[in-house]
PDB file of N, CA and C in Angstrom:
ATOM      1  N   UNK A   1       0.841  -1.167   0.000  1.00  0.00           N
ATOM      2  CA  UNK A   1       0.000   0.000   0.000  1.00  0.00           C
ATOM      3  C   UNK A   1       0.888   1.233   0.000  1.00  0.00           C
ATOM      4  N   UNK A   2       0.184   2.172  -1.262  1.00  0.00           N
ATOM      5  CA  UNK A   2       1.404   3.480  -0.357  1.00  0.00           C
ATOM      6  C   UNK A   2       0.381   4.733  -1.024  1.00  0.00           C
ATOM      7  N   UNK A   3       0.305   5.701   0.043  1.00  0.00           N
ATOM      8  CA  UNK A   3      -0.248   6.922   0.076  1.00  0.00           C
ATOM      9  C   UNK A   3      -0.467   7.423  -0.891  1.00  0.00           C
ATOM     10  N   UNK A   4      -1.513   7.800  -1.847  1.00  0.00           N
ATOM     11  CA  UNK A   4      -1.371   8.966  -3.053  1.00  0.00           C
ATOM     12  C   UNK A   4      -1.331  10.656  -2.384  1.00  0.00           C
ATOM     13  N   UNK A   5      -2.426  10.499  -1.464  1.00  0.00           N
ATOM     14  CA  UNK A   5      -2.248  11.963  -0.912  1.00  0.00           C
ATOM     15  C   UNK A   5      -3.271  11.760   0.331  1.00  0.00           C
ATOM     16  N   UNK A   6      -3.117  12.967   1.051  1.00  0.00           N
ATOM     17  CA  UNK A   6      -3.839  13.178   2.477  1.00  0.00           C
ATOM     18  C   UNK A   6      -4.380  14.586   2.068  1.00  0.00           C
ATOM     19  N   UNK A   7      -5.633  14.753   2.040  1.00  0.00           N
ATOM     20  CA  UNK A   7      -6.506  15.333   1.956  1.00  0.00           C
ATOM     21  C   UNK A   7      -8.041  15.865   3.032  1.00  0.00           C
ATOM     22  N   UNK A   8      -8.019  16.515   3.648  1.00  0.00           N
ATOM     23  CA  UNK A   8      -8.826  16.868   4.608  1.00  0.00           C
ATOM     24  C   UNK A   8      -8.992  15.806   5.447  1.00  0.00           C
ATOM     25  N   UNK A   9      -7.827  15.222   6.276  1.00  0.00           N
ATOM     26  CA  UNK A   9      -7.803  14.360   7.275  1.00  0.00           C
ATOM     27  C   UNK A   9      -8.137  13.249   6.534  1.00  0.00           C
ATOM     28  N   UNK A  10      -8.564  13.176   4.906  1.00  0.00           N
ATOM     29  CA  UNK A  10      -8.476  11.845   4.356  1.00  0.00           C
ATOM     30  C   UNK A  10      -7.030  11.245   3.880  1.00  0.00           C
ATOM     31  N   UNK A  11      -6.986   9.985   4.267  1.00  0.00           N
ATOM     32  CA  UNK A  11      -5.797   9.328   2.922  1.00  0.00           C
ATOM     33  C   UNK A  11      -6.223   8.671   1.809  1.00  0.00           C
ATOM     34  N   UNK A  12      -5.950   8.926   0.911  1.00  0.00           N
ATOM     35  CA  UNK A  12      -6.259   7.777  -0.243  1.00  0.00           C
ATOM     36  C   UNK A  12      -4.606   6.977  -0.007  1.00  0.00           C
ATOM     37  N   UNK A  13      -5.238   5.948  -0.408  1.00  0.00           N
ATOM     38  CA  UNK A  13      -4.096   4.599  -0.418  1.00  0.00           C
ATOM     39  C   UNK A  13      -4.234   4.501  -1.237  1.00  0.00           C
ATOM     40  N   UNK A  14      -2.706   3.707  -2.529  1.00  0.00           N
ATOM     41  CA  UNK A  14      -2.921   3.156  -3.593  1.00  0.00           C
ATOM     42  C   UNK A  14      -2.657   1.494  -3.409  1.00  0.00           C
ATOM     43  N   UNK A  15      -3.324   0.563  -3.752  1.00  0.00           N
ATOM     44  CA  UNK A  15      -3.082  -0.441  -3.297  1.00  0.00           C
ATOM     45  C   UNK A  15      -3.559  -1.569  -4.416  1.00  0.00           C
ATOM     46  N   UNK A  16      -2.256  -2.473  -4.382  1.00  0.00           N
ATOM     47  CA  UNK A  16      -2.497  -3.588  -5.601  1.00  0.00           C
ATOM     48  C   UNK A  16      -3.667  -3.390  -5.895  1.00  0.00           C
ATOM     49  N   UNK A  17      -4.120  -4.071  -7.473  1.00  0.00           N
ATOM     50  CA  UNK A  17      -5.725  -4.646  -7.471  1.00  0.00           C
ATOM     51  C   UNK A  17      -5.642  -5.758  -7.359  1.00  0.00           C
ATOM     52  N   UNK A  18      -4.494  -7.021  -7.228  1.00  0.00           N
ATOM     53  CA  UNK A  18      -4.850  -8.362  -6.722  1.00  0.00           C
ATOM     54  C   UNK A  18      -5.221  -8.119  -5.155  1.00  0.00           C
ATOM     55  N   UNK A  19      -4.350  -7.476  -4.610  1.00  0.00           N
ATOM     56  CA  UNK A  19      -4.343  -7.412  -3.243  1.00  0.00           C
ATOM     57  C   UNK A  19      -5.962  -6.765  -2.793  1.00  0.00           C
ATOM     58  N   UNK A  20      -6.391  -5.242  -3.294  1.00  0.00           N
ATOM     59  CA  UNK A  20      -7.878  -5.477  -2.996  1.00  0.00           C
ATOM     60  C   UNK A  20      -8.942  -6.508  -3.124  1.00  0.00           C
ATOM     61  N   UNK A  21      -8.695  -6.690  -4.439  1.00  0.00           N
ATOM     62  CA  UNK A  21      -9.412  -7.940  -4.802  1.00  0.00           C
ATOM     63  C   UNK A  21      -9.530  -9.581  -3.852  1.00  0.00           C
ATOM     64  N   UNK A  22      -8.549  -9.552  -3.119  1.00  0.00           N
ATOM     65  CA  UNK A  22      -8.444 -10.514  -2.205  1.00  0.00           C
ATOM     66  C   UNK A  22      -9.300  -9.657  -0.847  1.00  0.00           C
ATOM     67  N   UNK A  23      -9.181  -8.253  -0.451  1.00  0.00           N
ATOM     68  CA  UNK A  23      -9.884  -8.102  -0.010  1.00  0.00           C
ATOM     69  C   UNK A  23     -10.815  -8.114   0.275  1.00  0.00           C
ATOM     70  N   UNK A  24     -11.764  -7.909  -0.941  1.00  0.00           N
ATOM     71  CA  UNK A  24     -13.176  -7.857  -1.864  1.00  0.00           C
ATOM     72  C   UNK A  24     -13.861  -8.874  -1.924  1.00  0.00           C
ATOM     73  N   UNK A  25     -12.849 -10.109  -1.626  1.00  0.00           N
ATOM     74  CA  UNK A  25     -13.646 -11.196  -2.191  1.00  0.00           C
ATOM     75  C   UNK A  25     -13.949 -11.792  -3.664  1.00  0.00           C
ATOM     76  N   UNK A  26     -12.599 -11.102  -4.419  1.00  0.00           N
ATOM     77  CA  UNK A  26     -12.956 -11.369  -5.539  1.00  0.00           C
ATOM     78  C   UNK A  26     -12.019 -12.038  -6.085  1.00  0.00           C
ATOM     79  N   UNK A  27     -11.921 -12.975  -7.236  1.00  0.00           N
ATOM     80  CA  UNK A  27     -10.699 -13.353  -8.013  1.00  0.00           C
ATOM     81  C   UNK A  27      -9.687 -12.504  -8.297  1.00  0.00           C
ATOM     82  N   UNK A  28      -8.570 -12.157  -7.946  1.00  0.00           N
ATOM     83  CA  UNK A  28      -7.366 -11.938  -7.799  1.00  0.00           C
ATOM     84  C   UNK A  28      -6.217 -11.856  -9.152  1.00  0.00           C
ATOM     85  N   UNK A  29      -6.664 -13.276  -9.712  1.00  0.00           N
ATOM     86  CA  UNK A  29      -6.239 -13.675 -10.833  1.00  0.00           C
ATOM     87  C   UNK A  29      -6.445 -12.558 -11.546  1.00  0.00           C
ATOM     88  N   UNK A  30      -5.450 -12.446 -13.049  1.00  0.00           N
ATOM     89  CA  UNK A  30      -5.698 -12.011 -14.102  1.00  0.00           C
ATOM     90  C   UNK A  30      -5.345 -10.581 -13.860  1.00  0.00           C
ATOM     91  N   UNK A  31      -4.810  -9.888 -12.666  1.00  0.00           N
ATOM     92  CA  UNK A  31      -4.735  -8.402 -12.348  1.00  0.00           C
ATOM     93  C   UNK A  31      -3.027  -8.487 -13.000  1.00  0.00           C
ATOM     94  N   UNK A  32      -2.692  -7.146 -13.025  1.00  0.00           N
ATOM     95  CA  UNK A  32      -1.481  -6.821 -13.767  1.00  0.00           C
ATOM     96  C   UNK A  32      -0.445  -6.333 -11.798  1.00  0.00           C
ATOM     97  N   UNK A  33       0.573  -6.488 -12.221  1.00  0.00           N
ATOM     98  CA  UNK A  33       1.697  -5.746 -11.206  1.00  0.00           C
ATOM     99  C   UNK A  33       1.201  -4.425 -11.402  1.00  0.00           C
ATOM    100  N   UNK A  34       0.980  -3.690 -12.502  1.00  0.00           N
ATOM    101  CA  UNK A  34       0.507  -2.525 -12.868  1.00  0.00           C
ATOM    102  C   UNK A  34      -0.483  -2.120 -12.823  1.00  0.00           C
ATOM    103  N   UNK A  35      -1.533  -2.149 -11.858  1.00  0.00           N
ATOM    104  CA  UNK A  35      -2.663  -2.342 -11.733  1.00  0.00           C
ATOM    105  C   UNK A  35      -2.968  -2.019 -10.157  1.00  0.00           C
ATOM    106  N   UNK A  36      -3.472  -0.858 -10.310  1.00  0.00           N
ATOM    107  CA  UNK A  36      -3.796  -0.047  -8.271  1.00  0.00           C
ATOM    108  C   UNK A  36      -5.314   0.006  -8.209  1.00  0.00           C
ATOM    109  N   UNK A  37      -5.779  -0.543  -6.952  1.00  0.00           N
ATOM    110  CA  UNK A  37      -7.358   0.487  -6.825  1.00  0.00           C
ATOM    111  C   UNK A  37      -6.581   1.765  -5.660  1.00  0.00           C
ATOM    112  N   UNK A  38      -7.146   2.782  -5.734  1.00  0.00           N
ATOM    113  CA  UNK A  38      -7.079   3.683  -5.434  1.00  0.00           C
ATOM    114  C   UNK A  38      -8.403   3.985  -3.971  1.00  0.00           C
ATOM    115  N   UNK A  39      -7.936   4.016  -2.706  1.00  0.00           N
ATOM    116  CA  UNK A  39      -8.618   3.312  -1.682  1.00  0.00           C
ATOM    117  C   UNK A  39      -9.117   4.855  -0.686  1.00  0.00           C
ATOM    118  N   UNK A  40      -9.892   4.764  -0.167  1.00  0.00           N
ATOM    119  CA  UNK A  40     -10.296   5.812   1.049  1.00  0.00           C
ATOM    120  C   UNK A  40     -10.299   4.675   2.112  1.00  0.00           C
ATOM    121  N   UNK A  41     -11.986   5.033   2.365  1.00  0.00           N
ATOM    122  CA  UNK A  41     -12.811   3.389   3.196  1.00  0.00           C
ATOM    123  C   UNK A  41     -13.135   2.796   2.639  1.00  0.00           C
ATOM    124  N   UNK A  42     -13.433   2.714   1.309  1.00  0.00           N
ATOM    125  CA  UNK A  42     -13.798   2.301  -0.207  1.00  0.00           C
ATOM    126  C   UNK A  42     -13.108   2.342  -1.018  1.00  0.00           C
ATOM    127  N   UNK A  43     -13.071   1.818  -2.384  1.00  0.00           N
ATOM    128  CA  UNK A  43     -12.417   1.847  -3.394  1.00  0.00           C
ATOM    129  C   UNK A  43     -12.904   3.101  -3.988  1.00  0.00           C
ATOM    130  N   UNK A  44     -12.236   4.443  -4.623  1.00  0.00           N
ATOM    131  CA  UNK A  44     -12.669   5.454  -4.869  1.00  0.00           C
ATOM    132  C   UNK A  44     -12.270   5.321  -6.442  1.00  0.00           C
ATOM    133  N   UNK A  45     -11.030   4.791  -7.258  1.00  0.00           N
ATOM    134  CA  UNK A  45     -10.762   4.799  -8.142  1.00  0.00           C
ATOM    135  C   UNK A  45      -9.870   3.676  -8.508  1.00  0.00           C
ATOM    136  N   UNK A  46      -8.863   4.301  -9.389  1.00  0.00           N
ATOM    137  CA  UNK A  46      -8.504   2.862  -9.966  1.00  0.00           C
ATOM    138  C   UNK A  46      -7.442   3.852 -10.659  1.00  0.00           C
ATOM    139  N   UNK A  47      -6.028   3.265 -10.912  1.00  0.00           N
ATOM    140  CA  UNK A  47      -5.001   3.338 -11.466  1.00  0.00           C
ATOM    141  C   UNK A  47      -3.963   2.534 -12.359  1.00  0.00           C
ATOM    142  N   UNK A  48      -4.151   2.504 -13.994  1.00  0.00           N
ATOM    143  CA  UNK A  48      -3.335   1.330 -14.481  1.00  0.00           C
ATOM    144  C   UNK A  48      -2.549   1.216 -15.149  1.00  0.00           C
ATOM    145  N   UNK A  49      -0.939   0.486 -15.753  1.00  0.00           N
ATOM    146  CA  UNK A  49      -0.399   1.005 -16.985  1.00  0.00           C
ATOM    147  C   UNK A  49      -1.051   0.001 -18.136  1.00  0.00           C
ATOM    148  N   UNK A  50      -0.949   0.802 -19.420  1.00  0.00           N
ATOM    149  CA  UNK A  50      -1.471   0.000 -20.347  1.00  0.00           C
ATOM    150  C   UNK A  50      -0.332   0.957 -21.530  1.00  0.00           C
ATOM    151  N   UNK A  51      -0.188   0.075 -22.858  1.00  0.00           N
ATOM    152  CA  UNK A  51       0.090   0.384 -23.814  1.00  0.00           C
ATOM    153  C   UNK A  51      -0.722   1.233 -24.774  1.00  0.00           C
ATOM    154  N   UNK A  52      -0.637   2.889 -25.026  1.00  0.00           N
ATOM    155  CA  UNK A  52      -0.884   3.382 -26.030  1.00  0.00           C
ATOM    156  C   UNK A  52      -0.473   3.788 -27.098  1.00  0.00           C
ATOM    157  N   UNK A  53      -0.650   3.726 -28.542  1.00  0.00           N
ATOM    158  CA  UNK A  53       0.137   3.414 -29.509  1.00  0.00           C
ATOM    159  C   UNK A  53       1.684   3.643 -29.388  1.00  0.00           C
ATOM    160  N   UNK A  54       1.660   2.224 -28.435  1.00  0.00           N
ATOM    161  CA  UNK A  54       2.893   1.717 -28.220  1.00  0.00           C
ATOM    162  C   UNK A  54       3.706   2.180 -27.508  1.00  0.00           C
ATOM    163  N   UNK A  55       2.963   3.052 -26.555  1.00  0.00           N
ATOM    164  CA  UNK A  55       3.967   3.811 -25.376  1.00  0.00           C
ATOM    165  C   UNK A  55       3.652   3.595 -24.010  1.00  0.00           C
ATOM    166  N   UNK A  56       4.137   2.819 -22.893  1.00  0.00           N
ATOM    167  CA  UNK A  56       3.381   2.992 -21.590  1.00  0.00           C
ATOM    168  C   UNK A  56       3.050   4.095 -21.097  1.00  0.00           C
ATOM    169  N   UNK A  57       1.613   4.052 -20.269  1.00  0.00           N
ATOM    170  CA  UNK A  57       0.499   5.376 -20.383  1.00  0.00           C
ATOM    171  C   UNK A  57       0.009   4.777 -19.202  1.00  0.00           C
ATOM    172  N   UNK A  58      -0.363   5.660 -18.184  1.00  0.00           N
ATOM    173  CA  UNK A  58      -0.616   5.217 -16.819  1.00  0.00           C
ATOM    174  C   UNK A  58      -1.977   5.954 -16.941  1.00  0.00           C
ATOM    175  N   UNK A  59      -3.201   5.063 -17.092  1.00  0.00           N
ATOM    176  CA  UNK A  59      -4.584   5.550 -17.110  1.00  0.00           C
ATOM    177  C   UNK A  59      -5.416   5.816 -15.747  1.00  0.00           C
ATOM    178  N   UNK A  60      -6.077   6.692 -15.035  1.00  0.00           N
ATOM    179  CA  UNK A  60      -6.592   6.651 -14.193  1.00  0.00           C
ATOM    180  C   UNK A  60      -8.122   6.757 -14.123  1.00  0.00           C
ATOM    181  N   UNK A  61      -8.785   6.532 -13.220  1.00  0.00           N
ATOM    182  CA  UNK A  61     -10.137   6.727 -12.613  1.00  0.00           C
ATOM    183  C   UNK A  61     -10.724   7.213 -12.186  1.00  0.00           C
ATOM    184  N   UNK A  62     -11.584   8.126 -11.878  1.00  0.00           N
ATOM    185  CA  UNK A  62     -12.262   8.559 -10.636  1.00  0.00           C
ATOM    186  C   UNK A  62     -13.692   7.909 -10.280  1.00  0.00           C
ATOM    187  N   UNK A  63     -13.781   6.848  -9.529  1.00  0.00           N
ATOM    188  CA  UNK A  63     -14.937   6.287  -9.748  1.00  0.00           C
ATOM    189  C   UNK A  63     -16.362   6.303  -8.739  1.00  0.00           C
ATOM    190  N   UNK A  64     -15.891   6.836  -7.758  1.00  0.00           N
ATOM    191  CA  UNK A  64     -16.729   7.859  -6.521  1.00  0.00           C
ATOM    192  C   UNK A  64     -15.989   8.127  -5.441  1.00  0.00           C
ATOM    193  N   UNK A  65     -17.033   8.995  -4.441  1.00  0.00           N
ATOM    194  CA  UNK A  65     -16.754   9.805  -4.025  1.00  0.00           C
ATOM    195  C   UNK A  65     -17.047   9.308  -2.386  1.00  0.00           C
ATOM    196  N   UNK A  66     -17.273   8.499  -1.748  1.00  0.00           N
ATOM    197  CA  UNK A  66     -17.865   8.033  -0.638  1.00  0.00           C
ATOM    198  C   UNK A  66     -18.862   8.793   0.506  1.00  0.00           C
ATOM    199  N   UNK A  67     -18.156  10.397   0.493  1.00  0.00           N
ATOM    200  CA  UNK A  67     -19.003  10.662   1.202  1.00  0.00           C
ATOM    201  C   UNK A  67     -20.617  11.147   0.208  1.00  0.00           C
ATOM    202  N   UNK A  68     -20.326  11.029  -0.893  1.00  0.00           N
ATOM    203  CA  UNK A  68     -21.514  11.248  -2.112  1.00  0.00           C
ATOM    204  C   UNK A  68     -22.325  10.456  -2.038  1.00  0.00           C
ATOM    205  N   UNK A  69     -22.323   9.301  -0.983  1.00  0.00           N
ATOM    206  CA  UNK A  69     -23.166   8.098  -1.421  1.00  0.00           C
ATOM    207  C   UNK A  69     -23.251   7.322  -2.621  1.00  0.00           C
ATOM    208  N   UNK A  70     -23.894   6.133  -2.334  1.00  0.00           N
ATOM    209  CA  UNK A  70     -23.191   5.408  -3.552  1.00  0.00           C
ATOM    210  C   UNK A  70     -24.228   5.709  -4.919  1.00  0.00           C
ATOM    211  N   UNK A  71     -23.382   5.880  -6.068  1.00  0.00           N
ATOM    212  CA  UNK A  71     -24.088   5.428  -7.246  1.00  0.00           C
ATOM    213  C   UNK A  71     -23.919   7.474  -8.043  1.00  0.00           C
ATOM    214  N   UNK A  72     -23.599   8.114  -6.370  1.00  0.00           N
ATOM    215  CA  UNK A  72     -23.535   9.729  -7.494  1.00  0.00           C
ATOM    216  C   UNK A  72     -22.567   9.706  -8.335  1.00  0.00           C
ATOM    217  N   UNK A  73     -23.305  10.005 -10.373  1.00  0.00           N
ATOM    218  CA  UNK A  73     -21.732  10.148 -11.212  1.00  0.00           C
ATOM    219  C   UNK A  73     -20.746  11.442 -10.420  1.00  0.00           C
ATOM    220  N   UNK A  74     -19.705  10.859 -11.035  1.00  0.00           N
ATOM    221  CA  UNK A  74     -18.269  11.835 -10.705  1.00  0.00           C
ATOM    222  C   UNK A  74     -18.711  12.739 -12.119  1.00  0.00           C
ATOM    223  N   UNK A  75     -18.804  13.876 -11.871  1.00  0.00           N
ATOM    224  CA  UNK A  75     -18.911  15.131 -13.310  1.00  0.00           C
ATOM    225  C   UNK A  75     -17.103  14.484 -14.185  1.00  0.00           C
ATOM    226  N   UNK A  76     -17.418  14.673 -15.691  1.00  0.00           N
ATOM    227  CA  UNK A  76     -16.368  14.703 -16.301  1.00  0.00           C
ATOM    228  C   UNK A  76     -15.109  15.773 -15.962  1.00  0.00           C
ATOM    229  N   UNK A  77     -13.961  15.804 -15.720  1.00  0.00           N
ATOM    230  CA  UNK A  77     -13.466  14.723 -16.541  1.00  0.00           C
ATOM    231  C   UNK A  77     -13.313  13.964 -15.172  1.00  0.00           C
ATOM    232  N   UNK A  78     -13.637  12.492 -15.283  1.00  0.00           N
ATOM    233  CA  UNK A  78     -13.104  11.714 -14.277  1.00  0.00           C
ATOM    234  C   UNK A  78     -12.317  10.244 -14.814  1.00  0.00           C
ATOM    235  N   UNK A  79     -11.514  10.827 -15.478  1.00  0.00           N
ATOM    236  CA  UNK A  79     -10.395  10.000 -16.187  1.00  0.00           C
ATOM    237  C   UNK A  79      -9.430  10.616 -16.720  1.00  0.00           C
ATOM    238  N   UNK A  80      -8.067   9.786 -17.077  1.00  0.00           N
ATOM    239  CA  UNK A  80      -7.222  10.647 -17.769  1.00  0.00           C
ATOM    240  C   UNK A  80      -6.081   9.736 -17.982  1.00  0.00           C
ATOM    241  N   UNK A  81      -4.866  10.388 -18.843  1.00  0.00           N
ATOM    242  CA  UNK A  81      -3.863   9.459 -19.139  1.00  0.00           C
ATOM    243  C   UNK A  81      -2.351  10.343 -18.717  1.00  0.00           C
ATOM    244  N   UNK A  82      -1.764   9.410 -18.288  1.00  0.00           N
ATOM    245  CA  UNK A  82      -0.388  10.398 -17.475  1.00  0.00           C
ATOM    246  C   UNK A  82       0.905   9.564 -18.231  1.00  0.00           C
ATOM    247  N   UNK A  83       1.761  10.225 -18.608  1.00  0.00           N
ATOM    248  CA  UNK A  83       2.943   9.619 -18.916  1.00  0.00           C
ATOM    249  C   UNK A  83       3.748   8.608 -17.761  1.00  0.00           C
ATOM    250  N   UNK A  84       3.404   9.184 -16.718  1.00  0.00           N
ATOM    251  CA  UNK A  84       4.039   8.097 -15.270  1.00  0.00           C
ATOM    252  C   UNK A  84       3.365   8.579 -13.927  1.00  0.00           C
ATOM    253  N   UNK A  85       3.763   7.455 -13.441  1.00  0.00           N
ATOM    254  CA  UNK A  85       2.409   6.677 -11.982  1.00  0.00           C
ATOM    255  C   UNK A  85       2.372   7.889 -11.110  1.00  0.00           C
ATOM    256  N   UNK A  86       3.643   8.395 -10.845  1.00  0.00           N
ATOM    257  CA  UNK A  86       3.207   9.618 -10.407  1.00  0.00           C
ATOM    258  C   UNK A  86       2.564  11.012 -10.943  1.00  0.00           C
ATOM    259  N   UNK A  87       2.289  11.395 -11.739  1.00  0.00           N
ATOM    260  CA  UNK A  87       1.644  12.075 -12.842  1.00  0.00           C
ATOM    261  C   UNK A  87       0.246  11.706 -12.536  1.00  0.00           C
ATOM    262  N   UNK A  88      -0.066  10.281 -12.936  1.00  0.00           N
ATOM    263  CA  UNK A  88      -1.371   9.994 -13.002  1.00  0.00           C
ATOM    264  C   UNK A  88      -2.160   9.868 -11.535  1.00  0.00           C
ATOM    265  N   UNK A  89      -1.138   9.745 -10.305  1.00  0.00           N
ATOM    266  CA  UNK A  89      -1.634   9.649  -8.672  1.00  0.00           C
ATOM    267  C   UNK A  89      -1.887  11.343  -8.053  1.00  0.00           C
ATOM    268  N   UNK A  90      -1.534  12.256  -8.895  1.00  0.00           N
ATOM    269  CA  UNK A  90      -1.264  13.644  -8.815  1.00  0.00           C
ATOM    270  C   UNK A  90      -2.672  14.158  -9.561  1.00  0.00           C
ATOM    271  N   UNK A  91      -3.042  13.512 -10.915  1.00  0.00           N
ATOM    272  CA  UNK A  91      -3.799  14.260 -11.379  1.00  0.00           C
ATOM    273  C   UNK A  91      -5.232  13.737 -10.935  1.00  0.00           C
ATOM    274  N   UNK A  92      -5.316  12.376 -10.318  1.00  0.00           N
ATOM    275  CA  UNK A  92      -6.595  11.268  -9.916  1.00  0.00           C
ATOM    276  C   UNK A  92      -6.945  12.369  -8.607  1.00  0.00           C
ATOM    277  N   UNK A  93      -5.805  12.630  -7.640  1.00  0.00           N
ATOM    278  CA  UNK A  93      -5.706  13.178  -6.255  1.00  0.00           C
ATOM    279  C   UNK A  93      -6.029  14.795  -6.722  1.00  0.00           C
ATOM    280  N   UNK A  94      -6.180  15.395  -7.958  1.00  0.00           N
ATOM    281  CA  UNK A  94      -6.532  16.929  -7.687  1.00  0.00           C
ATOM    282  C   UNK A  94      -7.808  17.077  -8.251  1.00  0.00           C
ATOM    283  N   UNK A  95      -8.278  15.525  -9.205  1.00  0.00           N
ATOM    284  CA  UNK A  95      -9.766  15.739  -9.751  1.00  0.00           C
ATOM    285  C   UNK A  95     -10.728  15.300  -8.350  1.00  0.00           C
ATOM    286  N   UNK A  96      -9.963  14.229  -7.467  1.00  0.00           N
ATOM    287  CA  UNK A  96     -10.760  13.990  -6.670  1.00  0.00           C
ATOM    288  C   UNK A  96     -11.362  15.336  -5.180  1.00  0.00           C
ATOM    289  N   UNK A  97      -9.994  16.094  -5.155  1.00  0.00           N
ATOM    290  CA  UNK A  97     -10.446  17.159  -4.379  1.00  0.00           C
ATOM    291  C   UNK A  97     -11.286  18.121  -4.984  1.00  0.00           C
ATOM    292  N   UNK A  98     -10.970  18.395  -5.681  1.00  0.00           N
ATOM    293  CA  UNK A  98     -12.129  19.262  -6.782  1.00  0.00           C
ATOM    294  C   UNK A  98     -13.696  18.810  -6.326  1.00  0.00           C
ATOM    295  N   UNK A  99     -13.800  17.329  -7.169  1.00  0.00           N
ATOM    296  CA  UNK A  99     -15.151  16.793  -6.822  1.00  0.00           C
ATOM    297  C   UNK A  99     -15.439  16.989  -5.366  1.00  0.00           C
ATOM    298  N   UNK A 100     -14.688  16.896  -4.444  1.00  0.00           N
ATOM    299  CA  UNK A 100     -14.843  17.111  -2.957  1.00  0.00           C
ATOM    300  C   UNK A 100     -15.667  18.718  -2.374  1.00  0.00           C
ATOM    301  N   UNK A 101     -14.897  19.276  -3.484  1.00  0.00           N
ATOM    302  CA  UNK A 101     -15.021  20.894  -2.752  1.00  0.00           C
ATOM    303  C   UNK A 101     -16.515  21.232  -3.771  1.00  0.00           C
ATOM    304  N   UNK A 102     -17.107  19.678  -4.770  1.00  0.00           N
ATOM    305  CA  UNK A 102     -18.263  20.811  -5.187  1.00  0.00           C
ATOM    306  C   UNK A 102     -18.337  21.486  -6.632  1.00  0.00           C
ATOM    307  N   UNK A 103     -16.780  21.343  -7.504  1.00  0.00           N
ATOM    308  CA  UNK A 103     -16.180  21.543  -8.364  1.00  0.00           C
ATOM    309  C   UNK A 103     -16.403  20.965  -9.862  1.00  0.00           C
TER     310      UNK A 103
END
């Protein structure tokens, strides 16, 4: 597990997706080394590398908001593509405060 950011007494954790997934209760299998859920008390997002025309590209998520209750969409943009993991844990962590403040 390791910190993306601390945010109004929140942390987001970034943490395997086999390793949540074992949390979760879910098959484990088939997840990449490259491959984060992005954690509060909940899974809030998701962080991954993938190949875009032919370049590694670290894609991210924003997939809620917890204290929003479940099922409110995240307003666009709640995705994006970062050249590297830190890039993409920077830009997941400033869309998510945004959505926080209302934004």
């Amino acid at each position: 597990m390791f910190p993306v950011c601390s945010s109004w007494g929140m942390t987001l954790l970034l943490r395997k997706s086999s390793a949540q997934a074992r949390i979760e209760g879910w098959d484990p299998c088939n997840r990449s080394d490259d491959d984060y859920a992005v954690v509060e008390d909940t899974i809030v997002g998701r962080i991954y590398r993938e190949m875009i025309v032919g370049k590694p590209k670290w894609r991210w998520f924003l997939q809620q908001i917890p204290e929003a209750g479940p099922g409110r969409p995240i307003p666009p943009p709640n995705q994006g593509v970062a050249d590297t993991l830190e890039e993409a844990k920077a830009a997941l962590k400033k869309r998510y405060d945004e959505v926080r403040q209302g934004k």
